[in-house]
C-alpha atoms as a PDB file:
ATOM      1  CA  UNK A   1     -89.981  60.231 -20.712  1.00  0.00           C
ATOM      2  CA  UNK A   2     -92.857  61.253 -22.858  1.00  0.00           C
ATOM      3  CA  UNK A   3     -95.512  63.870 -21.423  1.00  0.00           C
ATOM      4  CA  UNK A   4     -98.378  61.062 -23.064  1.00  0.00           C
ATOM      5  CA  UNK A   5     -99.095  58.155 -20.491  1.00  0.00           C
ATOM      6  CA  UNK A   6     -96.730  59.577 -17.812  1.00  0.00           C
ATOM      7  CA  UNK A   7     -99.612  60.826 -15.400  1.00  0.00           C
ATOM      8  CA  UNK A   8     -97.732  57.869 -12.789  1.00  0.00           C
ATOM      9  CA  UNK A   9     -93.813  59.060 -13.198  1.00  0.00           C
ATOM     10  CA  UNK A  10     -92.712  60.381  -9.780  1.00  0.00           C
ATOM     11  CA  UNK A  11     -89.126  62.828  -9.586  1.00  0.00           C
ATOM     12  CA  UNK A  12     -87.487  62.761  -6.139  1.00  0.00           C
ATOM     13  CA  UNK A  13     -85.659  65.612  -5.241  1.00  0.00           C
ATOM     14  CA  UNK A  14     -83.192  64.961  -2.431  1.00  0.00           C
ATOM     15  CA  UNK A  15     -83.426  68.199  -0.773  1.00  0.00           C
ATOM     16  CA  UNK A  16     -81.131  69.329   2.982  1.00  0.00           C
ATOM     17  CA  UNK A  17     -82.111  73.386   2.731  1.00  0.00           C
ATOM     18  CA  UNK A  18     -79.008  74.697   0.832  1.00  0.00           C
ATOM     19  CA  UNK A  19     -78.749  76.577  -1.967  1.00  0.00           C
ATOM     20  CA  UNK A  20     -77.638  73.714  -4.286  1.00  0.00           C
ATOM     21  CA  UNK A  21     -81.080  71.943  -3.071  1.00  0.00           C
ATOM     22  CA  UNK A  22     -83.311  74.585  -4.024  1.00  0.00           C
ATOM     23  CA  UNK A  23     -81.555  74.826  -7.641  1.00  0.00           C
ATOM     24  CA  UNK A  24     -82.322  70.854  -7.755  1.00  0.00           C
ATOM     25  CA  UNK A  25     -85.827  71.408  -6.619  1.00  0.00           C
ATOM     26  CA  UNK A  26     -86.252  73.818  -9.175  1.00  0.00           C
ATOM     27  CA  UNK A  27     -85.123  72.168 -11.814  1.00  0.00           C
ATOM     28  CA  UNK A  28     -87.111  68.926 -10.465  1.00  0.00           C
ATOM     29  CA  UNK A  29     -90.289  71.217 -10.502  1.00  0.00           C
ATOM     30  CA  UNK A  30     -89.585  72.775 -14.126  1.00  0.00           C
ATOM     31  CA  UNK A  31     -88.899  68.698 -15.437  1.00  0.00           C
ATOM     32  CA  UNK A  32     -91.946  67.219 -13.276  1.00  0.00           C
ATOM     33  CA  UNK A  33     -94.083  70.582 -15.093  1.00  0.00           C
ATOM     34  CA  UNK A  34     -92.955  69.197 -18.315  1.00  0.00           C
ATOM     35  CA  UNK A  35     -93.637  65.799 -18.023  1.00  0.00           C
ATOM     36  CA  UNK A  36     -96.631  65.588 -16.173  1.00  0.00           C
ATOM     37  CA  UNK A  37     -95.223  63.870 -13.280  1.00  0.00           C
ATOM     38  CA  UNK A  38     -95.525  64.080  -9.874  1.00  0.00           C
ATOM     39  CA  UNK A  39     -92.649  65.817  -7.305  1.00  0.00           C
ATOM     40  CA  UNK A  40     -91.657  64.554  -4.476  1.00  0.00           C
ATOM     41  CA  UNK A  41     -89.419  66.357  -2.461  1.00  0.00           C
ATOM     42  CA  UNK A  42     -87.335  64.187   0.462  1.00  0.00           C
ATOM     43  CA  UNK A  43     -85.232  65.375   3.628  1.00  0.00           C
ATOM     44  CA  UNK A  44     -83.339  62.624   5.345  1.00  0.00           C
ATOM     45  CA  UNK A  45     -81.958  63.461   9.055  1.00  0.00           C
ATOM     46  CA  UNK A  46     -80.032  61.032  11.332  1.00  0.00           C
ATOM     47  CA  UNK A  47     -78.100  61.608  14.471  1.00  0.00           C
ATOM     48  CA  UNK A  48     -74.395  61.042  13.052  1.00  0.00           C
ATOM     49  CA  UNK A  49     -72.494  58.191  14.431  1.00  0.00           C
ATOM     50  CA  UNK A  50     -68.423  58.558  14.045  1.00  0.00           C
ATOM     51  CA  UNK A  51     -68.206  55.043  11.506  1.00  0.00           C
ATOM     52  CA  UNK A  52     -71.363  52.801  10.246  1.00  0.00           C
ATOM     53  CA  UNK A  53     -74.832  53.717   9.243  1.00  0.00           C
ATOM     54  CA  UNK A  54     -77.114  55.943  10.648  1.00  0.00           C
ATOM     55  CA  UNK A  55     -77.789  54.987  14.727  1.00  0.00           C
ATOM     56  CA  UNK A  56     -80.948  53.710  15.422  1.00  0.00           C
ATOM     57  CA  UNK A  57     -82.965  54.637  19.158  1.00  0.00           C
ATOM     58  CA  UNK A  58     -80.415  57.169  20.043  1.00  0.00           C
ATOM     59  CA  UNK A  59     -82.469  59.197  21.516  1.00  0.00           C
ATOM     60  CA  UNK A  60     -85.553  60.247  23.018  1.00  0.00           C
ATOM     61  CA  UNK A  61     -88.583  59.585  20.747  1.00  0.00           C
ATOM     62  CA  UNK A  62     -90.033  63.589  22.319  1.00  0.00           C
ATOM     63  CA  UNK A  63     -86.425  64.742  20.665  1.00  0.00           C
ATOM     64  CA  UNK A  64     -86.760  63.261  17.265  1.00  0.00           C
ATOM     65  CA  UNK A  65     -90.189  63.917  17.240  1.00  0.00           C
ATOM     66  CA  UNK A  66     -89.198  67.439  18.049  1.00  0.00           C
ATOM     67  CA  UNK A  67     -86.161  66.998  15.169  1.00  0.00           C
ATOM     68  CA  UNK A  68     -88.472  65.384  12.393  1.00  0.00           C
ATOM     69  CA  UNK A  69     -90.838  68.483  13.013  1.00  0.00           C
ATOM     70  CA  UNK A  70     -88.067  71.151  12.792  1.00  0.00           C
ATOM     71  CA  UNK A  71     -87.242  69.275   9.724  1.00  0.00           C
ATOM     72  CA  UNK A  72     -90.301  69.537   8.418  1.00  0.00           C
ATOM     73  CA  UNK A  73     -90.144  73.136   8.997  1.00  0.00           C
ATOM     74  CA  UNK A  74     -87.475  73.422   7.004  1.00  0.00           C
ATOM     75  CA  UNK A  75     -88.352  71.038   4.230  1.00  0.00           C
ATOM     76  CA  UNK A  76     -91.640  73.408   3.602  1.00  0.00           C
ATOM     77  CA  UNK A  77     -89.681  76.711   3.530  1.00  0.00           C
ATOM     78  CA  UNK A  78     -87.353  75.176   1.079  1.00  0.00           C
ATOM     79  CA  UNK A  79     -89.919  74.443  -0.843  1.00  0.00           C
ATOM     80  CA  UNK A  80     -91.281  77.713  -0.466  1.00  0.00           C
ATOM     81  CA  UNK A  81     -88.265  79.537  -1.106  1.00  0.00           C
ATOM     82  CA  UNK A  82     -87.488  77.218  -4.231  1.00  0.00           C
ATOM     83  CA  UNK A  83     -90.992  78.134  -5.391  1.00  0.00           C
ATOM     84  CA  UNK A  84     -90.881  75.042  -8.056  1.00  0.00           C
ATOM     85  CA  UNK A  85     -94.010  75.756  -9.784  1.00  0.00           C
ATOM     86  CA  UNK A  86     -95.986  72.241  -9.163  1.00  0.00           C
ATOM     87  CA  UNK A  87     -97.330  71.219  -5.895  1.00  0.00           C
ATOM     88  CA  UNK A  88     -94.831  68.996  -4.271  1.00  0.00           C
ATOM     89  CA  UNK A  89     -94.828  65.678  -1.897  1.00  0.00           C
ATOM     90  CA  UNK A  90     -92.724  66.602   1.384  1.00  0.00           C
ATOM     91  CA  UNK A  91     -91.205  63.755   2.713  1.00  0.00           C
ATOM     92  CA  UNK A  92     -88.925  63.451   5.900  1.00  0.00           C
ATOM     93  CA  UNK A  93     -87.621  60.682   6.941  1.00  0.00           C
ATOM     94  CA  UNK A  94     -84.561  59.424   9.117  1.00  0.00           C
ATOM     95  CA  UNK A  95     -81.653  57.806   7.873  1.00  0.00           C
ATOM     96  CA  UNK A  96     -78.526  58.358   5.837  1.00  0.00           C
ATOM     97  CA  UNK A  97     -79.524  60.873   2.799  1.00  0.00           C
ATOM     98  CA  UNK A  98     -77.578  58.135   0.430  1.00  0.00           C
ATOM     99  CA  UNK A  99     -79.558  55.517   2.314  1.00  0.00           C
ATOM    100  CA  UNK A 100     -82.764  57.241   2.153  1.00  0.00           C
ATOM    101  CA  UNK A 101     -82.541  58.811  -1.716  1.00  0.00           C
ATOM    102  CA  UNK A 102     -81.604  55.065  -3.228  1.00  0.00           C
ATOM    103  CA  UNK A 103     -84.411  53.830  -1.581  1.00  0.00           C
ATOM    104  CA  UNK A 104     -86.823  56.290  -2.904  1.00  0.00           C
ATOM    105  CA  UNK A 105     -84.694  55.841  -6.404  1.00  0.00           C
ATOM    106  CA  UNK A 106     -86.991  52.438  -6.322  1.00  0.00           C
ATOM    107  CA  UNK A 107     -90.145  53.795  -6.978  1.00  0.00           C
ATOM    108  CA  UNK A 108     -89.431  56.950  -8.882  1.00  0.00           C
ATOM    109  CA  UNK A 109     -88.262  57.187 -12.677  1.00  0.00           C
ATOM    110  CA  UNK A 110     -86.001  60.019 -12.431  1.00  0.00           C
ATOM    111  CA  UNK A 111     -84.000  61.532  -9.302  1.00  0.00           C
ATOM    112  CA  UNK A 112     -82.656  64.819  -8.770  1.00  0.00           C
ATOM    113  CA  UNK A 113     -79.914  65.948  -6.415  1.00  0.00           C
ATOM    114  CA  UNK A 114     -78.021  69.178  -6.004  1.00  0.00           C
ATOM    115  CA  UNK A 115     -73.844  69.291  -5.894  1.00  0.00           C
ATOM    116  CA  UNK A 116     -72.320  70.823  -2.575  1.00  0.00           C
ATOM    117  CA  UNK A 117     -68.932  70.649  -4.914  1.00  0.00           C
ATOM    118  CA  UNK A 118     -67.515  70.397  -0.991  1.00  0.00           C
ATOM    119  CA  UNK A 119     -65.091  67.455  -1.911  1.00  0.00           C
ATOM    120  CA  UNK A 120     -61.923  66.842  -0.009  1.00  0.00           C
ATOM    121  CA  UNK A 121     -60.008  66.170  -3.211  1.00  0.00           C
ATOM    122  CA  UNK A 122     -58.953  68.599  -5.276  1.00  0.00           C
ATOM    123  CA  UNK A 123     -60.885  68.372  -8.923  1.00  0.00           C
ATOM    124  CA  UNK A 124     -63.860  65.847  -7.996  1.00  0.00           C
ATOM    125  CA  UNK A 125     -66.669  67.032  -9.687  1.00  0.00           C
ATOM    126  CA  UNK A 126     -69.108  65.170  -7.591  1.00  0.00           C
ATOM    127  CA  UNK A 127     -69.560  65.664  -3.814  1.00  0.00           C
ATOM    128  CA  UNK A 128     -70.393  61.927  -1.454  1.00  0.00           C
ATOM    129  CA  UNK A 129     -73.825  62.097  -1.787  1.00  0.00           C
ATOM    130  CA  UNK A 130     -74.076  62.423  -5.659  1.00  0.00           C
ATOM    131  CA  UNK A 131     -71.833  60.360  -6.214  1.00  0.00           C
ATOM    132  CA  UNK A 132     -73.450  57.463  -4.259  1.00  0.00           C
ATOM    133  CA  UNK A 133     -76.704  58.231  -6.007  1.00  0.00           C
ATOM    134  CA  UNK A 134     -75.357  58.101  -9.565  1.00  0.00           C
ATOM    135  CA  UNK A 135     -74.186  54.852  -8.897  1.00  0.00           C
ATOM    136  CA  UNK A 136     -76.863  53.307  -7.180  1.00  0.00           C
ATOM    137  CA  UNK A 137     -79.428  54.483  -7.518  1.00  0.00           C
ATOM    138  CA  UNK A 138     -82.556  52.436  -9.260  1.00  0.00           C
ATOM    139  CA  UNK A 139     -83.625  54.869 -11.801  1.00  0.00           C
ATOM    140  CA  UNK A 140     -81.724  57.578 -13.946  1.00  0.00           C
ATOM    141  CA  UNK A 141     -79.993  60.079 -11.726  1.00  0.00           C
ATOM    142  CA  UNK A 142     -79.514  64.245 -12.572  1.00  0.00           C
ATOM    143  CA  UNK A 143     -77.433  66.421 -11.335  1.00  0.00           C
ATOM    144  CA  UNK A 144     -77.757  70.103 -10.567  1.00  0.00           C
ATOM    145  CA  UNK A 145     -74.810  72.001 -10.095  1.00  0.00           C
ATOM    146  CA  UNK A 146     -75.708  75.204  -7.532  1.00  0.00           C
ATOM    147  CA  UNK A 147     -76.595  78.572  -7.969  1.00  0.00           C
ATOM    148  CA  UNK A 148     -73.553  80.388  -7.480  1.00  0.00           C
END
């Protein structure tokens, strides 16, 4: 992408509080900064279900209201505590994070997501998540490995 023309690009930043989310977000903010383009920072919840997608009506709408506003919470002071240097979009929204960051991968032109590295088997780079939005995802995909 080219800093000329690119005053529409959008970067989504999948981002669930951790440290490897902040390092994404800042990285998302430094690229965005460079480019011009705006940042848009998403938290997906969902109430886990043991196999399928995320459950729909599972509860109360006072409880997730009460859960999308702790989120929301939580999204800001990440945000805060990332301190990526251009004002960001805050987005929460229910569903699977894979679900949720592929569809946002529609309408943005680059996506950025951190790497727990918590993989079951030994020597996989990549943790679930990534992985799923590296290879579908609608629009170039980056990486950030953590902090540590």
């Amino acid at each position: 992408m080219t800093a000329e023309g690119s005053a529409g690009k959008l970067v989504v930043v999948g981002v669930d509080g951790s440290n490897e989310s902040v390092a994404a977000l800042r990285w998302a903010g430094e690229y965005a900064a460079a480019t011009r383009a705006t940042l848009r920072a998403v938290l997906a919840w969902h109430y886990p279900a043991a196999v399928g997608g995320a459950p729909v009506g599972v509860a109360p709408q006072v409880v997730s209201e009460e859960v999308r506003q702790n989120m929301a919470t939580a999204l800001s002071q990440t945000v805060t505590t990332a301190d990526p240097g251009v004002p960001v979009d805050q987005l929460v929204t229910y569903g699977h994070p894979v679900q949720v960051l592929v569809e946002a991968s529609k309408e943005a032109d680059l996506l950025v997501v951190g790497r727990r590295g918590h993989a079951a088997i030994a020597g996989m780079q990549l943790g679930s998540v990534s992985i799923h939005c590296v290879t579908h995802a609608h629009c170039p995909v980056v990486v950030v490995e953590g902090d540590d």
